[in-house]
Protein backbone atom coordinates (compact mmCIF):
# COMPACT_ATOMS: atom_id res chain seq x y z
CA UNK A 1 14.77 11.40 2.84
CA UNK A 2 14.42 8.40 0.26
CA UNK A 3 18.10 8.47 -1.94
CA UNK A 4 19.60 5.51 -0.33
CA UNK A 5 20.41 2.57 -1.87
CA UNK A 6 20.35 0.57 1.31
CA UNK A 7 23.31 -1.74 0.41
CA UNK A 8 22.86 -4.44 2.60
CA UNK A 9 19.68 -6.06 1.41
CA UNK A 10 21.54 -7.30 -1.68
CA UNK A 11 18.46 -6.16 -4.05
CA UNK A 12 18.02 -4.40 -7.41
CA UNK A 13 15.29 -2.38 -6.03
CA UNK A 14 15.42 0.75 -4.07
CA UNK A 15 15.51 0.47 -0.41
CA UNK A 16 12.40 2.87 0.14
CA UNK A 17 10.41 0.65 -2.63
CA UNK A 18 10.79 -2.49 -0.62
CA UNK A 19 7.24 -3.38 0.86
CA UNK A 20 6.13 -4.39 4.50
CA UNK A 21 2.53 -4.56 5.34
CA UNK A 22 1.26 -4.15 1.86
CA UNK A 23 3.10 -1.02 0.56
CA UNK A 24 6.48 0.56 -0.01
CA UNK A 25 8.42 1.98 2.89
CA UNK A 26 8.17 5.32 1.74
CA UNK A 27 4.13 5.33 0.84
CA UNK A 28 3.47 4.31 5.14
CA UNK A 29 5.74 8.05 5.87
CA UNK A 30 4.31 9.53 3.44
CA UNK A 31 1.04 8.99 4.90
CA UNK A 32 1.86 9.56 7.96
CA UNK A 33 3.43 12.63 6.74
CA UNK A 34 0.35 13.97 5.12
CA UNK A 35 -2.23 13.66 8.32
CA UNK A 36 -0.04 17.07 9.46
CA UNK A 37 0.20 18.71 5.72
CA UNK A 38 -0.78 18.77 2.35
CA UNK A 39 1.22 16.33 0.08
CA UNK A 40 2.57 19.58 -1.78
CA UNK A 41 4.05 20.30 1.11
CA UNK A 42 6.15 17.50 1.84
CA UNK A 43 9.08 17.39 -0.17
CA UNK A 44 10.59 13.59 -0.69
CA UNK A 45 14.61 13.70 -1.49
CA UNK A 46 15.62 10.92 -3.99
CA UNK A 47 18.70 10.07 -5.60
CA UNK A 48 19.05 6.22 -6.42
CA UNK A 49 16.96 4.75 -8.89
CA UNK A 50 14.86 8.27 -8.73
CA UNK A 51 12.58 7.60 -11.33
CA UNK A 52 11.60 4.70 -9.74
CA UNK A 53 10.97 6.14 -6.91
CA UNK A 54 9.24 9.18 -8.13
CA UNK A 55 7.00 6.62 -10.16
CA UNK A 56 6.11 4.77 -6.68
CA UNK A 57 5.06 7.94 -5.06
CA UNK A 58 3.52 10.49 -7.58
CA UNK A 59 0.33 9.54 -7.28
CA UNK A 60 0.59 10.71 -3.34
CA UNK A 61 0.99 14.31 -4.94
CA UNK A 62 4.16 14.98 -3.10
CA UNK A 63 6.83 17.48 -4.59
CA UNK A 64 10.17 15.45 -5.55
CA UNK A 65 14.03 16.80 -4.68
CA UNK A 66 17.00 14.76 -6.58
CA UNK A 67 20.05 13.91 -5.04
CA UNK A 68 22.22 12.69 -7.68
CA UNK A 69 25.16 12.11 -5.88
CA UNK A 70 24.55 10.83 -2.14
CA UNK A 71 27.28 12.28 0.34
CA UNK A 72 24.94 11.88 3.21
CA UNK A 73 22.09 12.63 5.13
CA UNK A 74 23.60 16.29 5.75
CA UNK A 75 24.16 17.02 1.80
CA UNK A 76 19.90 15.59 1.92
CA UNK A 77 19.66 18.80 3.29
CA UNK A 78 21.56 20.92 1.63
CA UNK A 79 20.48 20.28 -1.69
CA UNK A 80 16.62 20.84 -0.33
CA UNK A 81 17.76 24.29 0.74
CA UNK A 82 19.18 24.59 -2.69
CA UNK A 83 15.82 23.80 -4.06
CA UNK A 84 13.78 25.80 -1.70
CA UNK A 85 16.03 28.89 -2.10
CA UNK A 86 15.62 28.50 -6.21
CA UNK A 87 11.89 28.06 -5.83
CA UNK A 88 11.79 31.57 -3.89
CA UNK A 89 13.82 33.58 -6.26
CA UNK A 90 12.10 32.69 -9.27
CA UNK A 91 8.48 33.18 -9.37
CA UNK A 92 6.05 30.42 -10.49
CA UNK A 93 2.55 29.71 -10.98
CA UNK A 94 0.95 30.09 -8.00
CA UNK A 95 3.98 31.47 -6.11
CA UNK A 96 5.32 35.23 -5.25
CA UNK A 97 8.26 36.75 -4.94
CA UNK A 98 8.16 40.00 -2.74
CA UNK A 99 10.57 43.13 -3.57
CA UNK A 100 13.02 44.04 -1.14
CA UNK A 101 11.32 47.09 1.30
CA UNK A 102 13.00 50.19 0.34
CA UNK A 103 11.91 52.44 3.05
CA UNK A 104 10.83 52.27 6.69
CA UNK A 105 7.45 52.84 5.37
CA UNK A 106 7.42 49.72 3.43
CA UNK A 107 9.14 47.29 5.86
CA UNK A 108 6.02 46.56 7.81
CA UNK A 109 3.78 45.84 4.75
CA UNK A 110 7.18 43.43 3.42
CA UNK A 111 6.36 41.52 6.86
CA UNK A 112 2.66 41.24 6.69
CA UNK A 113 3.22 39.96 3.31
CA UNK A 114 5.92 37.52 4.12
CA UNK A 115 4.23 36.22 7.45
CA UNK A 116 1.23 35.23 5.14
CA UNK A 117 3.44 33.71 2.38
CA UNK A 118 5.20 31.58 5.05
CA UNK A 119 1.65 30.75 6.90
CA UNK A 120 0.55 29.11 3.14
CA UNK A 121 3.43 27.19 2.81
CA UNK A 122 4.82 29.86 0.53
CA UNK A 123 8.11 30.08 -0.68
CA UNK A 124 10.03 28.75 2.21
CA UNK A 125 8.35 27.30 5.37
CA UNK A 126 9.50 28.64 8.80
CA UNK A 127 10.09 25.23 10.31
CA UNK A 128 11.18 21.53 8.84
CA UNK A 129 10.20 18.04 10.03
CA UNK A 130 12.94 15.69 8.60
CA UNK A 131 11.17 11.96 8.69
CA UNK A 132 13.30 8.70 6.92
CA UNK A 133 11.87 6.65 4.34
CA UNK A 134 12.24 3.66 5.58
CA UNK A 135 10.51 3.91 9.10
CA UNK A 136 7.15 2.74 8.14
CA UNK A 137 6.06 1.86 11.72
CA UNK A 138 5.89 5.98 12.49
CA UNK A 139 2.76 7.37 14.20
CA UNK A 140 0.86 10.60 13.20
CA UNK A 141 0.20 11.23 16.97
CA UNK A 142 3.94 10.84 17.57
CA UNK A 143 4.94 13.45 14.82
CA UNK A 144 2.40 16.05 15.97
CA UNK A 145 3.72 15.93 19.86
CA UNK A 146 7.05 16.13 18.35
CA UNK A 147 6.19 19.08 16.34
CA UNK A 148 3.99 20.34 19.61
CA UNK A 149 7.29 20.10 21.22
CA UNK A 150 9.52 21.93 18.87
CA UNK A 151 6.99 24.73 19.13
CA UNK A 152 6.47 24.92 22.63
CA UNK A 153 10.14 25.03 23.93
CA UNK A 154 11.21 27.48 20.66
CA UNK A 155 13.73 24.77 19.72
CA UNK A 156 16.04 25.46 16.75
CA UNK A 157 15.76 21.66 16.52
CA UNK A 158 13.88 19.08 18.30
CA UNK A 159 15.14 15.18 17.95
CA UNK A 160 12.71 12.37 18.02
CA UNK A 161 14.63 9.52 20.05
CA UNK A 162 13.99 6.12 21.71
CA UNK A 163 15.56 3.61 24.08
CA UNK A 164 15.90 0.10 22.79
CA UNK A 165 16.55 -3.10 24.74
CA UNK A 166 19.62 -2.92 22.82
CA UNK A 167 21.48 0.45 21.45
CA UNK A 168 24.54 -0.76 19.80
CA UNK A 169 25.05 0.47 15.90
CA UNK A 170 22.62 3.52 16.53
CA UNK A 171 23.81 7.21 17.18
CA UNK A 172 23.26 8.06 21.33
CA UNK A 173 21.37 11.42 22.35
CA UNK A 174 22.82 12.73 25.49
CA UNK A 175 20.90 15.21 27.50
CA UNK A 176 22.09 17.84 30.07
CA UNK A 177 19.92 16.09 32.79
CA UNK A 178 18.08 12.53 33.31
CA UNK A 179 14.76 13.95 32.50
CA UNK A 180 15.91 17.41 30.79
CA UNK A 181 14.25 18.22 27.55
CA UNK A 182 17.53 19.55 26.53
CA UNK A 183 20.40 17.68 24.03
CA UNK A 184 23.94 18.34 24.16
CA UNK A 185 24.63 16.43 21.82
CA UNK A 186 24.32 13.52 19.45
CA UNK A 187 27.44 11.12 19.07
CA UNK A 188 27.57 8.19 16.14
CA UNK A 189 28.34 4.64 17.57
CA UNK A 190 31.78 4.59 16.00
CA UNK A 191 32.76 7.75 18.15
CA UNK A 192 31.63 6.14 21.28
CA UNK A 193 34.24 6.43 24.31
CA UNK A 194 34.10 3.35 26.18
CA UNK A 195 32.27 5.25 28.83
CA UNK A 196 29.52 6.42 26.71
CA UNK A 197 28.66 2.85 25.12
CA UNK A 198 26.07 2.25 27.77
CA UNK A 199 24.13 5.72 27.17
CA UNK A 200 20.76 4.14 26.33
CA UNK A 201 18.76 6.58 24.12
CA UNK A 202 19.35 6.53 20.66
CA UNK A 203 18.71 8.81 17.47
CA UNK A 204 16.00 7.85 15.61
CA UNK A 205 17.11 10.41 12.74
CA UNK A 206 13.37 12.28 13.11
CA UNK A 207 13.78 16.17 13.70
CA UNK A 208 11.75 18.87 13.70
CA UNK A 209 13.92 22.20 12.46
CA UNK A 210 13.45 26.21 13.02
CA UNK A 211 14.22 26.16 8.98
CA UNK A 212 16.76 29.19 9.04
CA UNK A 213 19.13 27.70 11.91
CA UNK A 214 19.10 24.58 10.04
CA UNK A 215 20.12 26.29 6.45
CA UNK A 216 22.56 28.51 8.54
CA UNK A 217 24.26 25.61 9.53
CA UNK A 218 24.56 23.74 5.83
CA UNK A 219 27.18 24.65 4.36
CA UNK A 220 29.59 24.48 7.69
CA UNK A 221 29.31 20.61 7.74
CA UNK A 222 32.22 19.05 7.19
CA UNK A 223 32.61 15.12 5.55
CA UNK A 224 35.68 14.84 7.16
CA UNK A 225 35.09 11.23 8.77
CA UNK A 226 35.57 7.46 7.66
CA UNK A 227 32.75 7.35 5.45
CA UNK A 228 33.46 10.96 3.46
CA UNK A 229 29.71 11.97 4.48
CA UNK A 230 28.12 15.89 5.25
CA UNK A 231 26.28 14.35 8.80
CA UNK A 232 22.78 16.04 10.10
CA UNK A 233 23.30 15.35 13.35
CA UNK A 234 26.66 18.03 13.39
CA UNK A 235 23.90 20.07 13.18
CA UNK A 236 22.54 19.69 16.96
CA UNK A 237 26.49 20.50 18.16
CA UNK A 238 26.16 23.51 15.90
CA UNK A 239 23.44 24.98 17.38
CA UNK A 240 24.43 23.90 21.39
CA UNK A 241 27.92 25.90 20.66
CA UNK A 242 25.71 28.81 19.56
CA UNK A 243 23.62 28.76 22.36
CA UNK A 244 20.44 27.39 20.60
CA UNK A 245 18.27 24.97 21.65
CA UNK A 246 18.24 21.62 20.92
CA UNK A 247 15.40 19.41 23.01
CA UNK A 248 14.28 15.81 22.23
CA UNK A 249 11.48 13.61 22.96
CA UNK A 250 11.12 9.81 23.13
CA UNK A 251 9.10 7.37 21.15
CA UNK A 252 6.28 5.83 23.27
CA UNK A 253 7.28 2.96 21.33
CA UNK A 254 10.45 2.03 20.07
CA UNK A 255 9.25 0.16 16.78
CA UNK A 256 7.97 3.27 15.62
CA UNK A 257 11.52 4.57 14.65
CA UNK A 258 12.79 1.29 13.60
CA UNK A 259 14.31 1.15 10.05
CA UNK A 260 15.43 -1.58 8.47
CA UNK A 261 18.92 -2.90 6.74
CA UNK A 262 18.37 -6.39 6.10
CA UNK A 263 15.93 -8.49 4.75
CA UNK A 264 15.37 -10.33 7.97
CA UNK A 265 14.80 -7.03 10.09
CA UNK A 266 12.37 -5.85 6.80
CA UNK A 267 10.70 -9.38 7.71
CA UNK A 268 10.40 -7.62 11.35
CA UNK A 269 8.55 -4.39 11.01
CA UNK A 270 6.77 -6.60 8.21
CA UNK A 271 5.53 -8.64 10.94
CA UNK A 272 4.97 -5.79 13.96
CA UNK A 273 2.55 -4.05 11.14
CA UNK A 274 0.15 -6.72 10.09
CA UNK A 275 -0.40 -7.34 13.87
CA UNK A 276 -1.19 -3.75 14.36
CA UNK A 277 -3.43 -4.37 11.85
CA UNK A 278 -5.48 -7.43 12.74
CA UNK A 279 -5.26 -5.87 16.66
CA UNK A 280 -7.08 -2.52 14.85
CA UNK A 281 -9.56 -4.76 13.24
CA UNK A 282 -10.28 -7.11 16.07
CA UNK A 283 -11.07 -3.85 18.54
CA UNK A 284 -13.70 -2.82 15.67
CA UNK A 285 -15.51 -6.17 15.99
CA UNK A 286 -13.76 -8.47 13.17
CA UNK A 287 -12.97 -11.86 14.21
CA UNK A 288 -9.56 -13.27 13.66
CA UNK A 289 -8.61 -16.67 14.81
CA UNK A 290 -4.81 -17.20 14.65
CA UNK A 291 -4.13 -13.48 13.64
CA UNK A 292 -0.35 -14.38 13.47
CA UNK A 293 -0.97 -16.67 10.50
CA UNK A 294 -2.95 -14.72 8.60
CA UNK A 295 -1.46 -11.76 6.10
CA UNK A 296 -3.40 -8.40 6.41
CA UNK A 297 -2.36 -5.44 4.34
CA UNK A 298 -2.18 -2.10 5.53
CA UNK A 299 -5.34 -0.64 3.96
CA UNK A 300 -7.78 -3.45 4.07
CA UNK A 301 -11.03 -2.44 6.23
CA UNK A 302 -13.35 -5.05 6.80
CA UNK A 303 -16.54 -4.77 8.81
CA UNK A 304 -18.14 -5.36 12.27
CA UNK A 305 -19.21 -9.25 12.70
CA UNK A 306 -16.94 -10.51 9.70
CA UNK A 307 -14.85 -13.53 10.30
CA UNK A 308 -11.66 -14.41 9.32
CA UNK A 309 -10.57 -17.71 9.46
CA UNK A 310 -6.59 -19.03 9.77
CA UNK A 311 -4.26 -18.44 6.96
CA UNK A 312 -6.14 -15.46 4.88
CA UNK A 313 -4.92 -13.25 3.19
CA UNK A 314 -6.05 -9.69 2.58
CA UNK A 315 -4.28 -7.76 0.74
CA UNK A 316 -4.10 -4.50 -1.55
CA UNK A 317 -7.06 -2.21 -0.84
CA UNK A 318 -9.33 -4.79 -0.27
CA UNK A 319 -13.07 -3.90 1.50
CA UNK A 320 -14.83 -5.99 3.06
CA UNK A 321 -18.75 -5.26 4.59
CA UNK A 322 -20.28 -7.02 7.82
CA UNK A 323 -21.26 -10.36 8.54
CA UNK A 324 -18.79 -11.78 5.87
CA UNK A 325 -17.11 -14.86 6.45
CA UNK A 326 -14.07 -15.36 4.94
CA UNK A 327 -12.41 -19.39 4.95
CA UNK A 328 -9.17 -20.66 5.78
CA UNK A 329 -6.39 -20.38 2.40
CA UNK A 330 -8.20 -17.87 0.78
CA UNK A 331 -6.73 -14.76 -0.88
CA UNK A 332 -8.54 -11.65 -1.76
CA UNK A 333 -6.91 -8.86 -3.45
CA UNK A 334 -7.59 -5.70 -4.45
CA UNK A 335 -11.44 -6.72 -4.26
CA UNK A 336 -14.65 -5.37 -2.50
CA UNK A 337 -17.27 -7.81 -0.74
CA UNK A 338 -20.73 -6.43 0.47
CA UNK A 339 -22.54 -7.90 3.87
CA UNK A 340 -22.60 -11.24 4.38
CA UNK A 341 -20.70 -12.43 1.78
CA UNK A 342 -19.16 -15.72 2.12
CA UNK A 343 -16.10 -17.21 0.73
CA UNK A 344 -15.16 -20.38 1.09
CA UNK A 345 -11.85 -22.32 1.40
CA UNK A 346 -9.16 -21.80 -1.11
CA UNK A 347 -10.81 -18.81 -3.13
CA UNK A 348 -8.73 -16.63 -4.55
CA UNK A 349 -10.30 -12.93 -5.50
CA UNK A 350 -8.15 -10.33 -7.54
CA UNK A 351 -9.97 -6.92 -8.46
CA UNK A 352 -13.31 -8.49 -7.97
CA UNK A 353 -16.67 -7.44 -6.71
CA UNK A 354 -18.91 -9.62 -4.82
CA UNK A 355 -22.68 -8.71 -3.92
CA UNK A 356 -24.34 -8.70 -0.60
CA UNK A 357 -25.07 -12.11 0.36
CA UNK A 358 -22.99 -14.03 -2.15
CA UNK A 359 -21.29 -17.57 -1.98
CA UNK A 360 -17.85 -18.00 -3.37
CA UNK A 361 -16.19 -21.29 -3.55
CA UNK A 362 -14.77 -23.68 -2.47
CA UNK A 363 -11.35 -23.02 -4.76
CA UNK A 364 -12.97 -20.49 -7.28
CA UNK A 365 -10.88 -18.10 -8.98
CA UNK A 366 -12.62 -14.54 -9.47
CA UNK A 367 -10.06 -12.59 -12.04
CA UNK A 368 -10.12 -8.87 -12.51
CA UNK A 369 -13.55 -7.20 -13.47
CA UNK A 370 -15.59 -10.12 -12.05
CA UNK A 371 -18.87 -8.46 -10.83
CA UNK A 372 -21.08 -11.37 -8.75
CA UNK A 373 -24.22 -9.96 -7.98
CA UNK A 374 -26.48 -10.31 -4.64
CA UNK A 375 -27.34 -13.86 -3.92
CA UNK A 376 -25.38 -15.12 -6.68
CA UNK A 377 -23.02 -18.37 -6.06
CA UNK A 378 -19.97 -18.71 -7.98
CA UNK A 379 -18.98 -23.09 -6.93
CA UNK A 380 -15.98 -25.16 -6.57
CA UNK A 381 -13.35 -24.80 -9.39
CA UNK A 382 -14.93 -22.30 -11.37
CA UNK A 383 -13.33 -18.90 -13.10
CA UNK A 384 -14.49 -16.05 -13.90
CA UNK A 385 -12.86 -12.65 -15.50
CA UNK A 386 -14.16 -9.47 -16.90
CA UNK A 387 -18.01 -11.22 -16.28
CA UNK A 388 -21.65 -9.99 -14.34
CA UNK A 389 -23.28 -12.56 -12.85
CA UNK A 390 -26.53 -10.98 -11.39
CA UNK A 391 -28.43 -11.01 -8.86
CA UNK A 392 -29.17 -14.97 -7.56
CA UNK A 393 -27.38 -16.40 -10.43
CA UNK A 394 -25.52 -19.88 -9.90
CA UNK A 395 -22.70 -21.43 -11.41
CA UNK A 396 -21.51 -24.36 -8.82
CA UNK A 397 -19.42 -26.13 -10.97
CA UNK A 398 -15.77 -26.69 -13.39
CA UNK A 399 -17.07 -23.67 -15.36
CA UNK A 400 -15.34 -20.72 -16.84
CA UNK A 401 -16.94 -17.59 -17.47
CA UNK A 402 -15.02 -14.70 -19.58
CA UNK A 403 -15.56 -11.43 -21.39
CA UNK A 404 -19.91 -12.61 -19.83
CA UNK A 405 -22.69 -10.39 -19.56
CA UNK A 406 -25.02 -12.49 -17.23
CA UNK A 407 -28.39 -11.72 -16.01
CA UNK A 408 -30.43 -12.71 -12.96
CA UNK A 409 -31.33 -15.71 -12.17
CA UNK A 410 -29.39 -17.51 -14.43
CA UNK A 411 -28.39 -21.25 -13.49
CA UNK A 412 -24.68 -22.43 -15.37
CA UNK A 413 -24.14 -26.14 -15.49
CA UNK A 414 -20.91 -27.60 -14.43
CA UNK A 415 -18.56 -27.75 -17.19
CA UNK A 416 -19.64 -24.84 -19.02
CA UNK A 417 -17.45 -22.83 -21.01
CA UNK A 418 -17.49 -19.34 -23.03
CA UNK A 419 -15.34 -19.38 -25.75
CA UNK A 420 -14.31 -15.56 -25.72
CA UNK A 421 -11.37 -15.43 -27.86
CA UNK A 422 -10.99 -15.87 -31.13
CA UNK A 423 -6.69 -15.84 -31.25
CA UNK A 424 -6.60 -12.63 -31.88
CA UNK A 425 -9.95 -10.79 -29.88
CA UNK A 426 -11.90 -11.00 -27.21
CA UNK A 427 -15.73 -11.45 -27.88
CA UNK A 428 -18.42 -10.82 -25.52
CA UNK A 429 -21.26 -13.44 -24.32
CA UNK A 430 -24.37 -12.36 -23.42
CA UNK A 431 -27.16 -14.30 -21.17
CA UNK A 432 -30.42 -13.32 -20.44
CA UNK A 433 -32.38 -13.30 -17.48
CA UNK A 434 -33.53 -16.52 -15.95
CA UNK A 435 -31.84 -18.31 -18.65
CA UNK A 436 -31.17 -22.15 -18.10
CA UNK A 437 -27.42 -23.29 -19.18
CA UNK A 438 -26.96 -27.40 -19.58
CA UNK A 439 -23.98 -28.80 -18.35
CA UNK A 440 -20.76 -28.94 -20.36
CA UNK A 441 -22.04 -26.85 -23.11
CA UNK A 442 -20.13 -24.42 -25.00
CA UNK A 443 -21.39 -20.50 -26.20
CA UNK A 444 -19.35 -19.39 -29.06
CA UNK A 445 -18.31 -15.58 -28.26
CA UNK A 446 -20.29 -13.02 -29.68
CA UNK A 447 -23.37 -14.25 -29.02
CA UNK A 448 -26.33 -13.71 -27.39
CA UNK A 449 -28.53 -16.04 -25.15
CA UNK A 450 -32.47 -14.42 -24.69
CA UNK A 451 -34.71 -14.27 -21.83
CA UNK A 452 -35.85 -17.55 -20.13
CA UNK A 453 -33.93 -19.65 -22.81
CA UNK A 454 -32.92 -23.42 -22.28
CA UNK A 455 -29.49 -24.68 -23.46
CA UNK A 456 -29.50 -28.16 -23.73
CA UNK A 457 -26.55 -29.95 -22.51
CA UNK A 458 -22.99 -31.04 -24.14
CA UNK A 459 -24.50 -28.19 -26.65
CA UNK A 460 -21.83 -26.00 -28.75
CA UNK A 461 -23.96 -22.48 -29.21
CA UNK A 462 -22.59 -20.55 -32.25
CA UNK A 463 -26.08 -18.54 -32.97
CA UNK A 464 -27.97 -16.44 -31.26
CA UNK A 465 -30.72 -18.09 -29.06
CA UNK A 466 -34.23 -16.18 -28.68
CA UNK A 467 -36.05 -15.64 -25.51
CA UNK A 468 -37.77 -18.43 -24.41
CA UNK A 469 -36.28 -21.10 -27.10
CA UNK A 470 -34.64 -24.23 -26.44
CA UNK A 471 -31.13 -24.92 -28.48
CA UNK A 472 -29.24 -27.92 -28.61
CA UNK A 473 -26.05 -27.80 -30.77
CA UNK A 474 -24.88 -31.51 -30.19
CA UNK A 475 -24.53 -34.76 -32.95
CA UNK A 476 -27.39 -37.05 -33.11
CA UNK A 477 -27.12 -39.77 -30.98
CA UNK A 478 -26.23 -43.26 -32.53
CA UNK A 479 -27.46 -46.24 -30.71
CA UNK A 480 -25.98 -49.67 -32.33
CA UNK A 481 -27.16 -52.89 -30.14
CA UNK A 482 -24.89 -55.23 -29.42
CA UNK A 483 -22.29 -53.84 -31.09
CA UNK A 484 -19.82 -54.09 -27.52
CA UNK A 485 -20.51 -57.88 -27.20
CA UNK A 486 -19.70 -58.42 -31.19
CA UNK A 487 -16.32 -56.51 -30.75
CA UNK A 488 -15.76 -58.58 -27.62
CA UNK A 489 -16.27 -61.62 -29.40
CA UNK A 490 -13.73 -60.29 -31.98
CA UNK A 491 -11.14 -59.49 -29.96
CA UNK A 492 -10.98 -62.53 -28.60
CA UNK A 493 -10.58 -64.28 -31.59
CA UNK A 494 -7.25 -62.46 -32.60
């Protein structure tokens, strides 16, 4: 369920969409989701700001249900039934729709069919599992022994609860006995009796449902309370007053159902997932000193032996090999280091590749497309962007490097610049193998510098170079003696 506006983080953007360890809310259940089934079987309800939402999670490959109007978590529900129900009268691609038996004869083969429909996924499964979109901090494991559950005991619905240190503003799940797997029901805070305000275990609004008790159940729900909302959990009364069952299990954690409503409790779960993170990490063989400072995203892996120093960040779906290590204020994004790769203090890295055995730094900037091959070293206060530096290649110092085809062996002076565009297009430089580059020179983009060349310094390249040449593009130098002492002079005069 993702149609919420989530009102009380005072933002433009959808509550699902708002990120904690590295992604949106709704991307960590929806992964979660999809370790038990195929994405085209998980069905994601959205209402506010839909296409936004439907933009954010698309690429997952999950099917989308709108909600225009949102009257609840109950009316969630309802208008996924209406969907399903639609889906299974009208045949699609890849879907059937099976004629009614007509004789005794027939019934059997309608079952046989229908069982294997329903065992696909196909048109309307046999059982639910109802998961928030904002409860990033849920466990596979924890959904499959809550689905194990709802199995086992034949449950028409099975609720996924937990007991925090403290209860008050969540909905209480009573059972008929300390220790019973059975629910009797589920009361809302506001309908507390004073009596009942201590009950400890709370609903975590995760279910598992036998599909037709739960569609059987729809349309009876009734919005008759303060906030003119159809409720889900009327459901679990529903089914007790039938006689069905209705069982729960508890969190072995209590985070793991934890949503959030404010910014500062967003901040929270933020915080509980980037230490799961670096605690993942560290029991693989990465070392972090001062794990709470640094900022880890969800899906960064890094390698055995790496080290990460204080206030890193990793973020995006950065990779990193073994036997890196990775300096204090740094931030890689989005980027991919082989083995033993080191980057010094203050880098920053943003859709970069670096090669095994590379140096990066102090303070370089590597933009997008920046390929830095084995061995190469890329110095203090140099850029690159959309540039190969190969293999053993070196440039230490003040120099930017854009729209650069750069081959090995290749040594950059400090201060060098291509000039790759032209105020209107970009323009490629290319450098040849064990090419020598003199400080503070410029190369004119498009151009070409051969094999084994030699740039002389404070040059400004605007023509090809051969292999093996020397250019200098620089004025002639003008010595005039004495010239300082006669000006001097002259100056003192006046």
């Amino acid at each position: 369920m993702a149609a919420g506006k989530g009102t009380r983080l005072n933002s433009k953007r959808p509550k699902v969409l708002h990120q904690v360890g590295g992604r949106a809310l709704l991307l960590h259940v929806i992964a979660a989701a999809k370790t038990l089934v195929p994405a085209d079987r998980i069905y994601c309800i959205i209402g506010h700001q839909a296409d936004r939402v439907r933009a954010a999670a698309e690429a997952t490959g999950v099917r989308f249900v709108l909600q225009e109007v949102q009257l609840g978590t109950g009316h969630a529900m309802q208008e996924l039934k209406a969907y399903l129900e639609a889906r299974a009268k009208s045949p699609r691609v890849g879907y059937f729709v099976l004629p009614e038996p007509r004789s005794a004869a027939s019934q059997a083969k309608h079952r046989e069919l229908s069982e294997w429909l329903e065992t696909a996924g196909l048109p309307i499964p046999k059982h639910l599992l109802v998961l928030s979109g904002d409860v990033p901090l849920i466990q596979p494991e924890t959904l499959a022994s809550l689905c194990d559950l709802h199995l086992a005991e034949r449950a028409a619905m099975t609720i996924l609860t937990a007991v925090p240190q403290d209860p008050t503003g969540y909905g209480r799940v009573f059972r008929t006995a300390p220790g019973s797997p059975e629910v009797t029901a589920i009361i809302e805070q506001k309908a507390l009796t004073p009596a009942q305000l201590a009950a400890p275990e709370i609903n975590s609004g995760i279910y598992c449902f036998e599909t037709q008790a739960l569609f059987e159940k729809l349309d009876r729900l009734s919005a008759d309370n303060a906030h003119g909302e159809f409720y889900l959990t009327d459901v679990a009364a529903m089914l007790v007053a039938d006689g069905r069952r209705v069982v729960a299990l508890q969190a072995g954690s209590v985070n793991q159902v934890l949503g959030a409503n404010t910014i500062a409790e967003m901040m929270h779960l933020d915080h509980a997932i980037r230490i799961s993170v670096a605690e993942r990490l560290m029991a693989q063989g990465v070392s972090i000193f001062r794990p709470e400072t640094c900022i880890i995203d969800a899906e960064v892996t890094v390698g055995a032996d790496t080290v990460i120093e204080p206030y890193v960040q990793l973020l995006g779906v950065t990779r990193i090999g073994s036997d890196c290590r990775v300096r204090s204020y740094s931030v890689v994004q989005d980027s991919v280091l082989g083995d033993g790769v080191t980057i010094r203090n203050g880098c920053i890295l943003d859709g970069a590749e670096v090669g095994d055995g590379a140096v990066i730094g102090p303070y370089a900037h590597l933009r997008p497309e920046s390929r830095i091959g084995e061995q190469a070293h890329v110095g203090n206060f140099c850029e690159t962007k959309k540039t190969t530096l190969g293999r053993g290649s070196k440039a230490n110092h003040l120099t930017y490097l854009g729209d650069a085809i750069i081959g090995d062996g290749v040594n950059v002076g400090a201060g060098v610049i291509t000039c790759n565009y032209d105020g209107v297009h970009k323009h490629t430089t290319t450098i040849g193998d064990g090419v020598f580059v003199g400080s503070d020179s410029t190369l004119v983009a498009p151009i070409s510098i051969g094999k084994g060349a030699y740039i002389g310094a404070g040059s400004c390249i605007t023509h090809p170079v051969p292999a093996d040449a020397l250019a200098i593009g620089r004025a002639q130098q003008v010595t005039k003696e004495g010239w300082a002492a006669a000006r001097r002079a002259a100056t003192k005069k006046t």
